[in-house]
C-alpha atoms as a PDB file:
ATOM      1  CA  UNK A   1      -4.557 -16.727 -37.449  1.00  0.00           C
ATOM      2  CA  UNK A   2      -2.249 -16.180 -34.294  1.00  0.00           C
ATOM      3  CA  UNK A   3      -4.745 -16.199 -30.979  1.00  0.00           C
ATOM      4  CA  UNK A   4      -4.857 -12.913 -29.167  1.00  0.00           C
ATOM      5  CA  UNK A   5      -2.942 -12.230 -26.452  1.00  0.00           C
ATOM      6  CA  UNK A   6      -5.781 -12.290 -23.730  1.00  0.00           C
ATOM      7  CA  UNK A   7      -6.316 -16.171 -25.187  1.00  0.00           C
ATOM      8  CA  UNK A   8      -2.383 -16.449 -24.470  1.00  0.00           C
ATOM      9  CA  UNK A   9      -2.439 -15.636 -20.937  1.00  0.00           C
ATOM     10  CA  UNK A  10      -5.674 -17.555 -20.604  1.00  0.00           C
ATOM     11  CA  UNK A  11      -3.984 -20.512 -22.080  1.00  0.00           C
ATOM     12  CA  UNK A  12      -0.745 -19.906 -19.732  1.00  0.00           C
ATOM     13  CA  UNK A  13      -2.458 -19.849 -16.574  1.00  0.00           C
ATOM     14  CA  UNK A  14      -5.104 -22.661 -17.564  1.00  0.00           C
ATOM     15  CA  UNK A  15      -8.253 -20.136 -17.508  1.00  0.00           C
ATOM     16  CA  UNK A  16     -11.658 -21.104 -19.469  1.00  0.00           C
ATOM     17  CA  UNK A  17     -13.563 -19.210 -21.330  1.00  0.00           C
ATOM     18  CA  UNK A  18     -16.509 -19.601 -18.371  1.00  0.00           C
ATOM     19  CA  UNK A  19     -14.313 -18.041 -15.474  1.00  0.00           C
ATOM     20  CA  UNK A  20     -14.735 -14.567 -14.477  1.00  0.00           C
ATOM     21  CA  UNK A  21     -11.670 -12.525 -13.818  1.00  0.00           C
ATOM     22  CA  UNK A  22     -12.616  -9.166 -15.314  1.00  0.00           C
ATOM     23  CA  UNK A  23     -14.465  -6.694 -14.110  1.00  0.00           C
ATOM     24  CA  UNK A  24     -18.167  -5.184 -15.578  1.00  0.00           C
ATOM     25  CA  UNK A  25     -18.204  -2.299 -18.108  1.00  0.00           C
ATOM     26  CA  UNK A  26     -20.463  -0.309 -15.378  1.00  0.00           C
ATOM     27  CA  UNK A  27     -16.673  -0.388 -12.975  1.00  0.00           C
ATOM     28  CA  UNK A  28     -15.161   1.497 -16.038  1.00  0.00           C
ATOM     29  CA  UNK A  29     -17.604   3.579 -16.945  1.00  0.00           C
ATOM     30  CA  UNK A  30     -17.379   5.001 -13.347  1.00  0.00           C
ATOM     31  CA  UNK A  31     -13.332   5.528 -13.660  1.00  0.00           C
ATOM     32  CA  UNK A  32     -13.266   7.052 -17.338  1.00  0.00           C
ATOM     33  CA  UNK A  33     -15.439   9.205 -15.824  1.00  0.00           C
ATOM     34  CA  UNK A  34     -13.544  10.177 -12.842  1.00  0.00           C
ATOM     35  CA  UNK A  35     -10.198  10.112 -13.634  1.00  0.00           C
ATOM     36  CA  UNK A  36      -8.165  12.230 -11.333  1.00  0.00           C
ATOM     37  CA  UNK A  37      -5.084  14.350 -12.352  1.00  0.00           C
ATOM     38  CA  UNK A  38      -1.870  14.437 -10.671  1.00  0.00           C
ATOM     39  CA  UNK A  39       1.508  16.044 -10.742  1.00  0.00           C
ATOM     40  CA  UNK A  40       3.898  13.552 -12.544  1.00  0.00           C
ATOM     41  CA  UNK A  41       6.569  13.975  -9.270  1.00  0.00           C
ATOM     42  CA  UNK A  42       4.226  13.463  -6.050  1.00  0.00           C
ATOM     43  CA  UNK A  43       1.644  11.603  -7.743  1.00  0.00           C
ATOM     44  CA  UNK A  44       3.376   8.596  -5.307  1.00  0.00           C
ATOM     45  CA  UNK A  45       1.544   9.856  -2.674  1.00  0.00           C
ATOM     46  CA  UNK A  46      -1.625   8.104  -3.868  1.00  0.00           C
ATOM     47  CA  UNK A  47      -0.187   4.362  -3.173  1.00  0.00           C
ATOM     48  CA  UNK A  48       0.973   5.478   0.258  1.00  0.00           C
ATOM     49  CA  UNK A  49      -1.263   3.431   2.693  1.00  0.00           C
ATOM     50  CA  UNK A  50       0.371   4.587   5.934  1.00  0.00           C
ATOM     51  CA  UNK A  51       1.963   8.223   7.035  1.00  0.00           C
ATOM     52  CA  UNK A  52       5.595   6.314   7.931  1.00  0.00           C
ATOM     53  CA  UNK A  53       5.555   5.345   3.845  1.00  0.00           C
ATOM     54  CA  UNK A  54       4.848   8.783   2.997  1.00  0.00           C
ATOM     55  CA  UNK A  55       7.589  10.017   5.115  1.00  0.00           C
ATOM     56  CA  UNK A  56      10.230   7.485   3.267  1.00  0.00           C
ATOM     57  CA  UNK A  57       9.067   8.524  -0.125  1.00  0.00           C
ATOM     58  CA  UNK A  58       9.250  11.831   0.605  1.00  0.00           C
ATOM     59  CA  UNK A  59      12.771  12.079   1.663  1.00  0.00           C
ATOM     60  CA  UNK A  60      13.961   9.668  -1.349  1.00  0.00           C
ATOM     61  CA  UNK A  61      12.197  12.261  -3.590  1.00  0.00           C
ATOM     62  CA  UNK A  62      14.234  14.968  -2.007  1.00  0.00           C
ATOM     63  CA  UNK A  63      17.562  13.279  -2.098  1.00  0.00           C
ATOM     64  CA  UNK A  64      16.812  12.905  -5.556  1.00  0.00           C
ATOM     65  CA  UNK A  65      14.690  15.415  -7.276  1.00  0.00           C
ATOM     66  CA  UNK A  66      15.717  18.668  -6.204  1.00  0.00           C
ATOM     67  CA  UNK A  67      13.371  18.598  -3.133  1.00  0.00           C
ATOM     68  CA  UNK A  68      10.827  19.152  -5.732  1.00  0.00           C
ATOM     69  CA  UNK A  69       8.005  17.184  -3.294  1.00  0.00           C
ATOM     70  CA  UNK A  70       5.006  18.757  -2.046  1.00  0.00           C
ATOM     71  CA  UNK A  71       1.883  17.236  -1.086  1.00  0.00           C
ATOM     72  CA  UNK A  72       0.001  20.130  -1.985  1.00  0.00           C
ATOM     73  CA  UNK A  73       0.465  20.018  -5.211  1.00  0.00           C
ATOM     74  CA  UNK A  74      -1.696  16.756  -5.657  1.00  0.00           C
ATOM     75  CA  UNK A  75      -4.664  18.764  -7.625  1.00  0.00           C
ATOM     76  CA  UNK A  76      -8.013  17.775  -9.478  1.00  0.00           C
ATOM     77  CA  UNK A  77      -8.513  18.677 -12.683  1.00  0.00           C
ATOM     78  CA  UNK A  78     -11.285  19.176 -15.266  1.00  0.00           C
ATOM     79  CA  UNK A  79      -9.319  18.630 -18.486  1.00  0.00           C
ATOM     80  CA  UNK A  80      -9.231  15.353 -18.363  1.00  0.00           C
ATOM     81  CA  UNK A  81     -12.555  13.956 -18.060  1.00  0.00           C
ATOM     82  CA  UNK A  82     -14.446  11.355 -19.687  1.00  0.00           C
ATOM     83  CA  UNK A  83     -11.350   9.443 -20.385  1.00  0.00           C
ATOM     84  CA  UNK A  84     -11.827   6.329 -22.700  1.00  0.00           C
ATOM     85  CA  UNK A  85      -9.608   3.606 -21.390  1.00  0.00           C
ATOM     86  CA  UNK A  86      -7.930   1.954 -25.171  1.00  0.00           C
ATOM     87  CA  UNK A  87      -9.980  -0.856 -26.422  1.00  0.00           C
ATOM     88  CA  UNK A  88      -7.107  -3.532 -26.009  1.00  0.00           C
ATOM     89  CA  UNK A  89      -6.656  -2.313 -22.288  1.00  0.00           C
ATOM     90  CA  UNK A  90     -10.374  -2.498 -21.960  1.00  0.00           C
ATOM     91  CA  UNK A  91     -10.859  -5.820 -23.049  1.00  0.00           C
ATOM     92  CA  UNK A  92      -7.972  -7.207 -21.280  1.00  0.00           C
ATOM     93  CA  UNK A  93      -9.854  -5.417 -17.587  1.00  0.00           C
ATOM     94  CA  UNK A  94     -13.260  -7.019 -18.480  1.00  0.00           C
ATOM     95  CA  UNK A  95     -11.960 -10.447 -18.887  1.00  0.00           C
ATOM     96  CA  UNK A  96      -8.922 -10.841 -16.845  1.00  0.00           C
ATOM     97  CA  UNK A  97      -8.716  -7.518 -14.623  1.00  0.00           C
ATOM     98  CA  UNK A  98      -9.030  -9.312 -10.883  1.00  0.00           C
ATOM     99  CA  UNK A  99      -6.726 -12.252 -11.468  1.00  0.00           C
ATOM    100  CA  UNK A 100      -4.147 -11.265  -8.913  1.00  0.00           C
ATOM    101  CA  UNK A 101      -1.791 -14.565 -10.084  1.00  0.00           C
ATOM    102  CA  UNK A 102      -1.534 -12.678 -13.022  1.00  0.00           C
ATOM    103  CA  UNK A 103      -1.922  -8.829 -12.544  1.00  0.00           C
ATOM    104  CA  UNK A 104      -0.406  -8.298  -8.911  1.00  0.00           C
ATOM    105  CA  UNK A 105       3.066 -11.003  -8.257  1.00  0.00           C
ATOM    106  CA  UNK A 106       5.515  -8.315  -9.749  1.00  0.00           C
ATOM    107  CA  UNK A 107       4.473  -5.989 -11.911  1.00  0.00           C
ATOM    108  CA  UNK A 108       0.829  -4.220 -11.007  1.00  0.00           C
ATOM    109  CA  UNK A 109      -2.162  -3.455 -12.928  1.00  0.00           C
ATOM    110  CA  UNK A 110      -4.068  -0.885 -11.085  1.00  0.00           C
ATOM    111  CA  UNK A 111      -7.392  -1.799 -10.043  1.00  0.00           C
ATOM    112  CA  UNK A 112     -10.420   0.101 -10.998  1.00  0.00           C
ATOM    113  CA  UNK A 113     -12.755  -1.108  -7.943  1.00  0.00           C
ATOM    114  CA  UNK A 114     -12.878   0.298  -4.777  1.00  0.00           C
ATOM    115  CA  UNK A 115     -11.111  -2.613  -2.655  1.00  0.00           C
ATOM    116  CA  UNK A 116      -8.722  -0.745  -0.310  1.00  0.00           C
ATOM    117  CA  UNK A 117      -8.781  -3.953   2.061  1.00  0.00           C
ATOM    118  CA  UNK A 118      -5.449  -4.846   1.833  1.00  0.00           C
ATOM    119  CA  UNK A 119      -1.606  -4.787   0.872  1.00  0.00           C
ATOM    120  CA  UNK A 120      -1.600  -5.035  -2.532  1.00  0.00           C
ATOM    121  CA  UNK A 121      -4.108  -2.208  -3.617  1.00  0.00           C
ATOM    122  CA  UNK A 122      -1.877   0.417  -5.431  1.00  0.00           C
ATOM    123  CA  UNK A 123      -4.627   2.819  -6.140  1.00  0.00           C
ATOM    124  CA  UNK A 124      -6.497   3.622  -9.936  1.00  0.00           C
ATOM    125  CA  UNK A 125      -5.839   4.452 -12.524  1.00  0.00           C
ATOM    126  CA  UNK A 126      -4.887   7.918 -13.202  1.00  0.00           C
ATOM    127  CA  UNK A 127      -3.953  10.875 -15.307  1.00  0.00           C
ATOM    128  CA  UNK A 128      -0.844  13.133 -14.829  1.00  0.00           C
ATOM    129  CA  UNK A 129      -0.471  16.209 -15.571  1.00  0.00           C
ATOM    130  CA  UNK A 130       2.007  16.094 -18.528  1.00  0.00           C
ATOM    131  CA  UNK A 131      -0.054  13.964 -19.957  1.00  0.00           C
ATOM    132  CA  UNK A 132      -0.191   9.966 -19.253  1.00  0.00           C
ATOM    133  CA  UNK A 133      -2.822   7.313 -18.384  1.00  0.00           C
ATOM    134  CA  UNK A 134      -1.150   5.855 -16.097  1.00  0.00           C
ATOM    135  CA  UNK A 135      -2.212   2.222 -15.611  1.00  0.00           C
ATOM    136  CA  UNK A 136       0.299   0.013 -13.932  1.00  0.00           C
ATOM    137  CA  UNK A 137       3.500  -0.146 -11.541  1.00  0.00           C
ATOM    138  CA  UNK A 138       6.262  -2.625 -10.132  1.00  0.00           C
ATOM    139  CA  UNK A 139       5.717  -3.690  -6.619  1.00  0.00           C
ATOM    140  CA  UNK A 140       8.297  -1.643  -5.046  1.00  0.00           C
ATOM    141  CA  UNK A 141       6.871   1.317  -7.038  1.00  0.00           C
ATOM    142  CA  UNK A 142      10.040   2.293  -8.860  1.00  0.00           C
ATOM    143  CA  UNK A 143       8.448   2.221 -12.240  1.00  0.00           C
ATOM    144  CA  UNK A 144       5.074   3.778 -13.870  1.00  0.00           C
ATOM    145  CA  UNK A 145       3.304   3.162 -17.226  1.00  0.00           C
ATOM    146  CA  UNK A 146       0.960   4.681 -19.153  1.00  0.00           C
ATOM    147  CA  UNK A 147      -0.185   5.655 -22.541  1.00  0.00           C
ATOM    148  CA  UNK A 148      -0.143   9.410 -24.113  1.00  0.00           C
ATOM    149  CA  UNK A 149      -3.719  11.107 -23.972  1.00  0.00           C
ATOM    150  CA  UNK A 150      -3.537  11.738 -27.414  1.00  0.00           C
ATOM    151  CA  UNK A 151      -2.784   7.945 -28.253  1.00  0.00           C
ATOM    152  CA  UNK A 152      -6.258   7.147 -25.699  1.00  0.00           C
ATOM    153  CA  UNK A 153      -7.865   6.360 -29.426  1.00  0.00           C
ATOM    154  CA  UNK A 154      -6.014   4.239 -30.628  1.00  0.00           C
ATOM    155  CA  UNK A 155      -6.598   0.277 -30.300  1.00  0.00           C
ATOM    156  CA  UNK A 156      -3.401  -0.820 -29.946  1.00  0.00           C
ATOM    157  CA  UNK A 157      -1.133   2.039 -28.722  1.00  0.00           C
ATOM    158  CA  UNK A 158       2.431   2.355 -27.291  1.00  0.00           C
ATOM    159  CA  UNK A 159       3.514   2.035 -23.633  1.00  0.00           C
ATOM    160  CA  UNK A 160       5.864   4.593 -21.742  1.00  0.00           C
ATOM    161  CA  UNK A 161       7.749   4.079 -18.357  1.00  0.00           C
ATOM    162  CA  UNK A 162       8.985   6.785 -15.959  1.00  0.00           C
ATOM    163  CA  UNK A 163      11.358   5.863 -13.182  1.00  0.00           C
ATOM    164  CA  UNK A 164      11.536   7.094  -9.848  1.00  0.00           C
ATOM    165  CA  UNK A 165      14.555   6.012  -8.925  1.00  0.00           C
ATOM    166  CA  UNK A 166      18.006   6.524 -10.635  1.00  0.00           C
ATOM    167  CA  UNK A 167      19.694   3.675  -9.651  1.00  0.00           C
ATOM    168  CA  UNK A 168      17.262   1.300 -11.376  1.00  0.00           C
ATOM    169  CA  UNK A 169      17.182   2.851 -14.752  1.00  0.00           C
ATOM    170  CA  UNK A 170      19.074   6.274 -15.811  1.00  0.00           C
ATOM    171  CA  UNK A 171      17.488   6.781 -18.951  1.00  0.00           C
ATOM    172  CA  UNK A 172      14.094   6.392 -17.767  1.00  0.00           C
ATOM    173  CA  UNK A 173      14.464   8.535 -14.132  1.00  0.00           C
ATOM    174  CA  UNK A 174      11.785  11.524 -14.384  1.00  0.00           C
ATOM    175  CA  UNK A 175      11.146  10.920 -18.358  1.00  0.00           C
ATOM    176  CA  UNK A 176       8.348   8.922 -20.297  1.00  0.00           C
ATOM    177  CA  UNK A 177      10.537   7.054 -22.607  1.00  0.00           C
ATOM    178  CA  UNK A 178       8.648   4.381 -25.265  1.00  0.00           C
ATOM    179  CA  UNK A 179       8.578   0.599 -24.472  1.00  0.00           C
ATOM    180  CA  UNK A 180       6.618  -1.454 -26.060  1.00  0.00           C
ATOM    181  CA  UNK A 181       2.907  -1.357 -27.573  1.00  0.00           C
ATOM    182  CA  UNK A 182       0.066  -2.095 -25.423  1.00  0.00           C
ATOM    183  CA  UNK A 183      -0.484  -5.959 -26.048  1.00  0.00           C
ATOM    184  CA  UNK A 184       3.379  -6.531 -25.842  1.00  0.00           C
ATOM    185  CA  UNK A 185       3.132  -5.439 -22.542  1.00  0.00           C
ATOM    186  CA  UNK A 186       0.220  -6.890 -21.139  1.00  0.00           C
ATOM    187  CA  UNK A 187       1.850 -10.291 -22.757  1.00  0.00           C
ATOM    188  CA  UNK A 188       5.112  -9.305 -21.003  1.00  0.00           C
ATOM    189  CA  UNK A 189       3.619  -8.564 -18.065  1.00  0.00           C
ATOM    190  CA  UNK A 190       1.326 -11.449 -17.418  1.00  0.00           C
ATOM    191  CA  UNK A 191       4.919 -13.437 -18.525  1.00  0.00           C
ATOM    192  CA  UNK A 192       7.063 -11.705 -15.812  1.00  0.00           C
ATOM    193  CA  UNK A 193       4.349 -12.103 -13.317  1.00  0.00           C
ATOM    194  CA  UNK A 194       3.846 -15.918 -14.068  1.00  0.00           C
ATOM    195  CA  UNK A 195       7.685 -16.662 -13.974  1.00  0.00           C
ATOM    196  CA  UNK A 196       7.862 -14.597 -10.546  1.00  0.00           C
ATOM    197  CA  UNK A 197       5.351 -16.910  -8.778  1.00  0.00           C
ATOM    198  CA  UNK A 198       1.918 -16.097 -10.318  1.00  0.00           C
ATOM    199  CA  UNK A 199       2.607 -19.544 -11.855  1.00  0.00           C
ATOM    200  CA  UNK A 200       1.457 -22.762  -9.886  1.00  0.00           C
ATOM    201  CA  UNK A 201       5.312 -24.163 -10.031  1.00  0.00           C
ATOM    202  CA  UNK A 202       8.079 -21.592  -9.970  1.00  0.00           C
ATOM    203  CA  UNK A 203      11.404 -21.454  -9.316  1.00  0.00           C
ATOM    204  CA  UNK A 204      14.568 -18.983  -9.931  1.00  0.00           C
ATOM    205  CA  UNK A 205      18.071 -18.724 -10.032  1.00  0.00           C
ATOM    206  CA  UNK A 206      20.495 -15.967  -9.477  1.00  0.00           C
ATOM    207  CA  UNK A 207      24.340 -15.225  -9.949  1.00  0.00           C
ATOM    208  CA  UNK A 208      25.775 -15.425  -6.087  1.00  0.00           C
ATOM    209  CA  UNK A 209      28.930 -13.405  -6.157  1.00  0.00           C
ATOM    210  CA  UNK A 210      30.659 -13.876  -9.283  1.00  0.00           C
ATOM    211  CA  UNK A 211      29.286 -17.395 -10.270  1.00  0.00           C
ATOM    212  CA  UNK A 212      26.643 -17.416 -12.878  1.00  0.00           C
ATOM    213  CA  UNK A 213      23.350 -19.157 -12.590  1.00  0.00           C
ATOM    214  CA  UNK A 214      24.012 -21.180 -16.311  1.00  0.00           C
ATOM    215  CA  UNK A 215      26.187 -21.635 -19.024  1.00  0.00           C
ATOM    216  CA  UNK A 216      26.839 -21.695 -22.225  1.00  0.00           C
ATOM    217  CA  UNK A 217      26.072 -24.966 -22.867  1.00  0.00           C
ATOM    218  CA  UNK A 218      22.466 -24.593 -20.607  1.00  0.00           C
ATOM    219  CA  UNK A 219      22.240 -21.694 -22.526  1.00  0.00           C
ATOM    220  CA  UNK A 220      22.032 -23.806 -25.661  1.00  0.00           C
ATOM    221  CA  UNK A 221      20.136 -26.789 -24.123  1.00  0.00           C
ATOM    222  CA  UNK A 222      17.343 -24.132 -23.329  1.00  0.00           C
ATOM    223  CA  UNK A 223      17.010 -22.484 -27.444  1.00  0.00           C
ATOM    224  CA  UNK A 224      16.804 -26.779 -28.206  1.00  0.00           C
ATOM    225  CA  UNK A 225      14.017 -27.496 -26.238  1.00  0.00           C
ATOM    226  CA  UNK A 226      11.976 -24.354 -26.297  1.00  0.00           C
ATOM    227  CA  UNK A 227      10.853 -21.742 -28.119  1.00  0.00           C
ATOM    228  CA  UNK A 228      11.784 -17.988 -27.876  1.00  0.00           C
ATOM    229  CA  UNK A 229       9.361 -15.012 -28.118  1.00  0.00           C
ATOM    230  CA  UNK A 230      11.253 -13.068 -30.616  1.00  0.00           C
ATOM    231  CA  UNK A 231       9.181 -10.145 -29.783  1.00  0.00           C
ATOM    232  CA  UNK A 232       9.300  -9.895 -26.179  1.00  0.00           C
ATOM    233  CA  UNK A 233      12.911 -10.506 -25.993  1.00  0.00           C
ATOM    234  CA  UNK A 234      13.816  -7.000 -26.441  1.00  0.00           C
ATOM    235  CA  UNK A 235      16.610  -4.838 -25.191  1.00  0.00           C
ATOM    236  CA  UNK A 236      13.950  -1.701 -24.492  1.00  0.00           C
ATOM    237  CA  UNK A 237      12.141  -3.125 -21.207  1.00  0.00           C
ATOM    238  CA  UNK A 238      15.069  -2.015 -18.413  1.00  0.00           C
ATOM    239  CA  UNK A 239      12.671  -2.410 -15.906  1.00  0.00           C
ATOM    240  CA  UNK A 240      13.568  -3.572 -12.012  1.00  0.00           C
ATOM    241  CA  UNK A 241      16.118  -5.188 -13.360  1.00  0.00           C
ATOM    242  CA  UNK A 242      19.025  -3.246 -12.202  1.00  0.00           C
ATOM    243  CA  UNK A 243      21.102  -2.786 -15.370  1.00  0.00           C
ATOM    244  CA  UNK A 244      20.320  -5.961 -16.880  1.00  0.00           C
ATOM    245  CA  UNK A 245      20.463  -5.177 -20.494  1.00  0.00           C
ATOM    246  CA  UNK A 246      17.960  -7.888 -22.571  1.00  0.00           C
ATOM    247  CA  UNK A 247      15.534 -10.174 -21.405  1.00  0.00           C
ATOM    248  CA  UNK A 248      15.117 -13.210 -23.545  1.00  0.00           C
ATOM    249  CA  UNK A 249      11.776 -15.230 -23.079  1.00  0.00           C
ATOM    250  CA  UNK A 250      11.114 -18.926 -23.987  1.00  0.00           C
ATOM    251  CA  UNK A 251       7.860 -20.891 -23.381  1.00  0.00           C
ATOM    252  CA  UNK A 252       6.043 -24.406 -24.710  1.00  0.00           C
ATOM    253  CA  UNK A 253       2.976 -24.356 -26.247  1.00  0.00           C
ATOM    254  CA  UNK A 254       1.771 -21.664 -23.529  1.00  0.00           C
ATOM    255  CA  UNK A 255       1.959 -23.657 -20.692  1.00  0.00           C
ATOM    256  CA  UNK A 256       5.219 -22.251 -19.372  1.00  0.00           C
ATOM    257  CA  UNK A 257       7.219 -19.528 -19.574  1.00  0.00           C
ATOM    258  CA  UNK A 258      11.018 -18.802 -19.188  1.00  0.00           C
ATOM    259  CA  UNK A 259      12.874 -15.400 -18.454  1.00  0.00           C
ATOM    260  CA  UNK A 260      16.697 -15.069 -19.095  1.00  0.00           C
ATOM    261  CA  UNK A 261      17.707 -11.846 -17.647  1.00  0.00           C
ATOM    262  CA  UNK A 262      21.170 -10.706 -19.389  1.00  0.00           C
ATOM    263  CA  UNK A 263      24.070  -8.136 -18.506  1.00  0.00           C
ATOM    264  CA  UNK A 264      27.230  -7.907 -20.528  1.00  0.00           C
ATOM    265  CA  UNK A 265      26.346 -10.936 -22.698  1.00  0.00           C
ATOM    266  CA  UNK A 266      25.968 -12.983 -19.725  1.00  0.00           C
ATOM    267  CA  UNK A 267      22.505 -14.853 -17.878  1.00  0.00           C
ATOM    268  CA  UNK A 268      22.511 -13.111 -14.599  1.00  0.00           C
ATOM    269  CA  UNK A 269      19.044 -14.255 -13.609  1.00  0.00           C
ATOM    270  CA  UNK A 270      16.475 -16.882 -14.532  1.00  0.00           C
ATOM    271  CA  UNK A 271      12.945 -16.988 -13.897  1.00  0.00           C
ATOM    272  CA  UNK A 272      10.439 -20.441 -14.983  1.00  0.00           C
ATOM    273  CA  UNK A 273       6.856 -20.907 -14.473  1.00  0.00           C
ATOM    274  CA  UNK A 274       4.161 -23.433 -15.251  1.00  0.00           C
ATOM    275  CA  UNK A 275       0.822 -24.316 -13.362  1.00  0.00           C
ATOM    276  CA  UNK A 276       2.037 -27.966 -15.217  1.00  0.00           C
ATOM    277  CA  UNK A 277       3.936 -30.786 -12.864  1.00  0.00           C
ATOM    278  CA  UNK A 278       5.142 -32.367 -15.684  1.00  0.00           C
ATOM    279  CA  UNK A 279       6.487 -29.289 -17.572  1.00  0.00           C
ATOM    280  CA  UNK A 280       8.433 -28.604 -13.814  1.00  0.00           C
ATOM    281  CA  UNK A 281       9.919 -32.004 -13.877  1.00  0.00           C
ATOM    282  CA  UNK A 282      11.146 -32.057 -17.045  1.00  0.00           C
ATOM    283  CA  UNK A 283      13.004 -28.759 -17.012  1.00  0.00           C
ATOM    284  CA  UNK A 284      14.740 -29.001 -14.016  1.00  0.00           C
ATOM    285  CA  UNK A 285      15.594 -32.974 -15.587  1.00  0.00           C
ATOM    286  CA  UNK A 286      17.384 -30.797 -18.298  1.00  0.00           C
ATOM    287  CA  UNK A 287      19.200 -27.440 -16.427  1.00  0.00           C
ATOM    288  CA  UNK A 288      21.258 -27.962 -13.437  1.00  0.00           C
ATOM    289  CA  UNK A 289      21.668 -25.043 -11.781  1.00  0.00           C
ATOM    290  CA  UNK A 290      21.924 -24.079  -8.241  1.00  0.00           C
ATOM    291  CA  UNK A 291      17.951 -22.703  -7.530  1.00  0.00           C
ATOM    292  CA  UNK A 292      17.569 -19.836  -4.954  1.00  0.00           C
ATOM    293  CA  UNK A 293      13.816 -19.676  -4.818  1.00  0.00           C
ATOM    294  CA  UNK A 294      11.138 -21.461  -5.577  1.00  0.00           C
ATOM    295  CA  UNK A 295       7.361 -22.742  -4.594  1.00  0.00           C
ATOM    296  CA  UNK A 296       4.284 -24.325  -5.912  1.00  0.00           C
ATOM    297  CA  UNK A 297       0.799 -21.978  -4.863  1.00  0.00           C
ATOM    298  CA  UNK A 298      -2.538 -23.428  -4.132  1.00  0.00           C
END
């Protein structure tokens, strides 16, 4: 029997079974119960910490919606409430909810406490008004996903993505367009993050001008020694990655992961993570590439 996918991020980022990095079933009670509504165009406004970032969003949203903003029409509803959060999603916030490494390097899940303490709180969890739980973003803010109201009972349902800004994804500006379902993407997610620095070791390479960051025969050298996520590597997950058209992932046992990012047939980007030494070593023994970033966290 194939372990979950909460047990596959646990065993990715070396968490036992007697941490706590969830939060209590009281902390969702209180948000299922107090779900607020929002416009689907302005409902931005909420992540806005300071006035100066409301002013920015605001004119972006008027260069490029019609100057369709208005911060009036941020509303409460009543036809919303008593949301039930999707058992999967549920599950995945009472076990591994607070881990930052894993919820907050990239891609967001949005928090369901009241810790407004610093940068990286992007606001709740909400509900828009044509219809969407909305449930995480990107850390510039450019993307939003959520689940259909009427899919809120299912265990297991699909993810959609709107963008906000055309230039990172056409077909997803100001539409919900289907991803992936809901463990997919928390998988993906906790992947992407991990590979981005969430990971102890991590490192990255990009094209610079018109040289690539690997070959073919790297290319090749990486499908020997690893193994793909046939799943994951899917050409319907667009996201931040301005145009790229598949992302291919490749990991070892669960103790690293690997992101090729592709455009016209070609690896524009790559992305590795492991919280293992060893795994680091070895990898960068077997791709020789010129690296553009990389770290090791605490």
């Amino acid at each position: 029997m194939e372990i979950n996918v909460i047990n596959k991020i646990k065993a990715l980022y070396g968490i036992t079974n007697e941490e706590n990095n969830g939060y209590n079933e009281e902390d969702i009670k209180i948000i299922e119960a107090n779900m607020k509504v929002i416009m689907p165009n302005n409902w931005n406004l909420i992540y806005c910490k300071k006035e100066e970032d409301k002013v920015l969003f605001k004119n972006d949203i008027q260069k490029y919606n019609d100057n369709r903003y208005d911060e009036n029409e941020l509303f409460e509803s009543n036809d919303y409430k008593n949301i039930i959060i999707p058992k999967i999603l549920r599950e995945y916030y009472l076990v591994l909810g607070k881990n930052r490494n894993i919820n907050e390097i990239d891609w967001i899940l949005l928090r369901i406490d009241e810790s407004k303490d610093d940068e990286y709180h992007f606001g709740k969890p909400v509900i828009t008004n044509d219809g969407y739980l909305v449930f995480s973003t990107d850390c510039e803010k450019a993307f939003y996903f959520g689940i259909n109201i009427n899919d809120l009972g299912k265990e297991n349902p699909m993810v959609y993505a709107k963008c906000f800004l055309p230039w990172y994804a056409p077909d997803f500006f100001y539409q919900w367009n289907e991803i992936s379902e809901l463990d997919k993407f928390l998988l993906f997610m906790a992947y992407r993050n991990g590979a981005f620095g969430g990971l102890r070791y991590y490192v990255s390479s990009n094209r610079i001008k018109n040289k690539l960051p690997i070959n073919e025969s790297t290319i090749k050298i990486i499908e020997n020694n690893w193994k793909e996520i046939k799943d994951l590597s899917t050409e319907r997950i667009p996201f931040y990655s301005y145009g790229n058209e598949q992302i291919r992932h490749f990991y070892d046992d669960y103790n690293e992961v690997m992101l090729l990012f592709y455009r016209k047939n070609k690896v524009v980007q790559l992305f590795y993570g492991t919280r293992s030494l060893n795994k680091i070593e070895k990898m960068l023994s077997l791709i020789k590439t010129e690296w553009s970033r990389g770290g090791c966290t605490k």
